[in-house]
N, C-alpha and C. Protein backbone atom coordinates (compact mmCIF):
# COMPACT_ATOMS: atom_id res chain seq x y z
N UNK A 1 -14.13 57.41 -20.17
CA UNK A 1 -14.70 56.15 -19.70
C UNK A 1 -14.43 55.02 -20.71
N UNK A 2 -14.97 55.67 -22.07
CA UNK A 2 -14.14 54.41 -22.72
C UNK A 2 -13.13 53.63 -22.94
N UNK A 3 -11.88 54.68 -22.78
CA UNK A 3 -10.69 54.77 -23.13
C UNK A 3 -10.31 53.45 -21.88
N UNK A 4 -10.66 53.83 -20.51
CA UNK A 4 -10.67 52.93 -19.38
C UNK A 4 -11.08 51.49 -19.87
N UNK A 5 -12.30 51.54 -20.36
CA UNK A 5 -12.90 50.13 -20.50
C UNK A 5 -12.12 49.53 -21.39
N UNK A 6 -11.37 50.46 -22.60
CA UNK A 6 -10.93 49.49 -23.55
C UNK A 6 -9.60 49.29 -22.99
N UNK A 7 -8.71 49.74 -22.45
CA UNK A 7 -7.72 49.60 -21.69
C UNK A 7 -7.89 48.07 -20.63
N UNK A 8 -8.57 48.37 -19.87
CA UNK A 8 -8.98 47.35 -19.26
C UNK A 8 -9.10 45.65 -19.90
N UNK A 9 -10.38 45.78 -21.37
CA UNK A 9 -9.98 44.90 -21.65
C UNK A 9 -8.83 44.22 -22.62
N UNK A 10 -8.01 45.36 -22.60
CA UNK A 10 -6.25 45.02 -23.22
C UNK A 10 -5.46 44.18 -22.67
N UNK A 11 -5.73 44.68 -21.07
CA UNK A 11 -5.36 43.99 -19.66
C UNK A 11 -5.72 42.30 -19.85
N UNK A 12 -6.82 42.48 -19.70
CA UNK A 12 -7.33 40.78 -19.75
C UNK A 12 -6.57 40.31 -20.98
N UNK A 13 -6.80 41.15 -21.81
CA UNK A 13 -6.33 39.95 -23.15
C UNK A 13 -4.73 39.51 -22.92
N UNK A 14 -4.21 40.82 -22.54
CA UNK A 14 -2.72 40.57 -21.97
C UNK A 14 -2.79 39.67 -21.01
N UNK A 15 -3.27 39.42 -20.12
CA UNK A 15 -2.96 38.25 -19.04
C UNK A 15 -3.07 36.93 -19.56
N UNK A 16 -3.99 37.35 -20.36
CA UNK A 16 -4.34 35.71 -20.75
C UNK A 16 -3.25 35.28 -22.02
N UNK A 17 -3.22 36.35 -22.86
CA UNK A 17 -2.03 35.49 -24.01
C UNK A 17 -0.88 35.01 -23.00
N UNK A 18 -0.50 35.97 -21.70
CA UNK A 18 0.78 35.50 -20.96
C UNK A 18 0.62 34.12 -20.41
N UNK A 19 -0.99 33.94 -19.82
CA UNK A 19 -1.14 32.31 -19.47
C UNK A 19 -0.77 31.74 -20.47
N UNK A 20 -0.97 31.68 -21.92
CA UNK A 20 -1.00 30.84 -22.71
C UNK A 20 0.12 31.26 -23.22
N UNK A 21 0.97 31.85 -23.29
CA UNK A 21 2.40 31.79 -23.31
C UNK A 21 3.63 31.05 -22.62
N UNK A 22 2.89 31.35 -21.41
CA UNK A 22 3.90 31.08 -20.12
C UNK A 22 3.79 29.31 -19.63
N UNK A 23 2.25 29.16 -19.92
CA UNK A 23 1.54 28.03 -19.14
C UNK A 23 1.05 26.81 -19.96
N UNK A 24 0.29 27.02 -21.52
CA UNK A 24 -0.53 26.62 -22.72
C UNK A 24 -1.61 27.06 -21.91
N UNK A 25 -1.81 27.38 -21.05
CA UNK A 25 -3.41 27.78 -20.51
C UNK A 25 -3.95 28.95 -21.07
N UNK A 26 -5.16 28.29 -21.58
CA UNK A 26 -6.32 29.52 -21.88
C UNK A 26 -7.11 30.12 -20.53
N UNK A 27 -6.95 31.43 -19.98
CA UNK A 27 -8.07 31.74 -18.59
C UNK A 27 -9.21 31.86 -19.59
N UNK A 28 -9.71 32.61 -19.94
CA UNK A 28 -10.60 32.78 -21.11
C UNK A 28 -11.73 31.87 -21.30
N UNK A 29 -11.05 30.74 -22.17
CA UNK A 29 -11.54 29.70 -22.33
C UNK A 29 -11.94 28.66 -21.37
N UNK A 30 -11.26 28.64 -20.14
CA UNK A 30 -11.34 27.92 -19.06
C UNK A 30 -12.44 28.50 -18.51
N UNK A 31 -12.72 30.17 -18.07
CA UNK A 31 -13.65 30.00 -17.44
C UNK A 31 -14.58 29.95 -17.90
N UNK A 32 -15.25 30.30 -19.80
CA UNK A 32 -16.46 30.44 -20.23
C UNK A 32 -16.38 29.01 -21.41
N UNK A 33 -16.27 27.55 -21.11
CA UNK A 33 -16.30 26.68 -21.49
C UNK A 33 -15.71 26.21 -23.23
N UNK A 34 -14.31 26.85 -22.85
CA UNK A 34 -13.95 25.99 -24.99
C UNK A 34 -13.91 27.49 -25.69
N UNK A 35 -12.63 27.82 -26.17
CA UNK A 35 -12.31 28.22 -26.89
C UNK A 35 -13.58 28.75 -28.26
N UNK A 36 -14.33 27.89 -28.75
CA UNK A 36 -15.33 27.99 -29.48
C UNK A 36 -16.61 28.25 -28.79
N UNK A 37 -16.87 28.27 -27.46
CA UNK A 37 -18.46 28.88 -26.56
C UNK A 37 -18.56 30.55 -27.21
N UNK A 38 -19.48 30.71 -27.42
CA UNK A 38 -20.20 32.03 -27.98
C UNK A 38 -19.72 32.68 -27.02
N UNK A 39 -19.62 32.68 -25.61
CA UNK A 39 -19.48 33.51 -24.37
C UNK A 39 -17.52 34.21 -24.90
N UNK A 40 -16.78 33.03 -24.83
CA UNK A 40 -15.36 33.07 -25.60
C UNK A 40 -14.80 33.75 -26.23
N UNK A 41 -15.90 33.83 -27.61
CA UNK A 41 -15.32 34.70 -28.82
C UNK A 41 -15.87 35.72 -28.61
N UNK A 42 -17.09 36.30 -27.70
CA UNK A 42 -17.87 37.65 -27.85
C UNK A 42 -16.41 38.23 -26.78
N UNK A 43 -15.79 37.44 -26.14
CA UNK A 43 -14.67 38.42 -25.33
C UNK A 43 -13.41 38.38 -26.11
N UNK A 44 -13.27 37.56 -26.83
CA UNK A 44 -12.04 37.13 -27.66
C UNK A 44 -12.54 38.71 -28.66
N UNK A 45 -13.52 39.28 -28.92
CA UNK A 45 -13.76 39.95 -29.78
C UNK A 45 -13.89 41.32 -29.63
N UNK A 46 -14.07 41.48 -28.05
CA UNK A 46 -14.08 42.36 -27.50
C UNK A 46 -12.93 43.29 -27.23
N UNK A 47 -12.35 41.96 -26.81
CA UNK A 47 -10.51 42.04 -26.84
C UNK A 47 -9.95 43.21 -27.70
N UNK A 48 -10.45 42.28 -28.67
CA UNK A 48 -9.82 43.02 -30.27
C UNK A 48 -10.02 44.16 -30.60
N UNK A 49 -11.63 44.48 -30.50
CA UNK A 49 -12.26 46.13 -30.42
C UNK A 49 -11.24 46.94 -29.46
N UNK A 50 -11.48 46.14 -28.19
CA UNK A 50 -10.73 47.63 -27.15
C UNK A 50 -8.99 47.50 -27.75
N UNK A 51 -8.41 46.77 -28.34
CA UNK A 51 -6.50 46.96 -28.71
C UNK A 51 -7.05 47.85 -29.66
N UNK A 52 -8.05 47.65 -30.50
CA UNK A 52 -7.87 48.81 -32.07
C UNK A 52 -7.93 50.00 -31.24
N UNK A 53 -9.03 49.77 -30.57
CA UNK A 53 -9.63 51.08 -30.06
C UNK A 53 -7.82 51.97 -29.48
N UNK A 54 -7.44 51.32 -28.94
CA UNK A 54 -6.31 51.56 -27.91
C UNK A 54 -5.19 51.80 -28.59
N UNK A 55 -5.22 51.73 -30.14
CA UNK A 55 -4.27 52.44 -30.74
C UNK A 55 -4.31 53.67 -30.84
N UNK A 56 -5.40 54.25 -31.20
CA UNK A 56 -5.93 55.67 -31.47
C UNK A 56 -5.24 56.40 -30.15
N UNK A 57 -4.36 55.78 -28.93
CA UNK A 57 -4.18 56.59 -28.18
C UNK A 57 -3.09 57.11 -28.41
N UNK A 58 -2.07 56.30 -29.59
CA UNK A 58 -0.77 56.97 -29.79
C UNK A 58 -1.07 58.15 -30.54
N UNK A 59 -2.29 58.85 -31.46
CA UNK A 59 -2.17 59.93 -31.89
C UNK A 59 -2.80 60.70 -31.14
N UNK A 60 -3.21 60.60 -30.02
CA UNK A 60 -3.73 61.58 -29.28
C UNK A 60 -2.62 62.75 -28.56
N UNK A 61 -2.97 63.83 -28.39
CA UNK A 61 -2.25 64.77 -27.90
C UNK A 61 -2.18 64.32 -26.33
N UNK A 62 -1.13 64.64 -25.65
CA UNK A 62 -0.93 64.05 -24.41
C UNK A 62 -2.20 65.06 -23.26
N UNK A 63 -2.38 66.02 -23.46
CA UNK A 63 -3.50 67.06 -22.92
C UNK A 63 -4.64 66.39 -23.16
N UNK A 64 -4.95 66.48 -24.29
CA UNK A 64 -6.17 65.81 -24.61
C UNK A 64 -6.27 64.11 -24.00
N UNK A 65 -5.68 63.62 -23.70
CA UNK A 65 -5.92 62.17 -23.44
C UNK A 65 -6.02 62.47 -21.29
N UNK A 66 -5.78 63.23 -21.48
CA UNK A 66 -5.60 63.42 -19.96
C UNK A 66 -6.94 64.34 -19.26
N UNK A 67 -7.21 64.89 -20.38
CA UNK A 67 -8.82 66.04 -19.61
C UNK A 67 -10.10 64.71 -20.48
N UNK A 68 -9.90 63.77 -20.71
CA UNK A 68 -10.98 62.95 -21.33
C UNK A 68 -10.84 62.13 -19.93
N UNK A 69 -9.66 61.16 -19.01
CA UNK A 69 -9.69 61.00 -18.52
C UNK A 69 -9.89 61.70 -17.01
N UNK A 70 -9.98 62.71 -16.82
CA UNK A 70 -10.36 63.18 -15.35
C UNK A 70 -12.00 63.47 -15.55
């Protein structure tokens, strides 16, 4: 379940650096008011937790990452 959630929010963070790659648009920031709104950085931060988190999947055994998920 975790592994999902932090995955998930990898996803968001990925979409959004691509807005702001692709576009200068922040989604992020747009929808929870300014780059600096507390709402912002608690996801901007969240972000960050679930990528660390989401490294730990390259040393996982491919078995093991697969019976955590079912």
């Amino acid at each position: 379940m975790l592994d999902r959630l932090a995955l998930l929010l990898v996803v968001i963070g990925a979409i959004n650096w691509g807005s702001v790659g692709l576009f200068q648009f922040d989604i992020v920031s747009w929808i929870f008011g300014g780059a600096s709104s507390i709402v912002s950085r608690i996801i901007f931060t969240l972000v960050a937790i679930a990528g660390l988190w989401c490294i730990s999947l390259f040393f996982r055994k491919r078995d093991e990452v697969l019976s955590h998920n079912d």
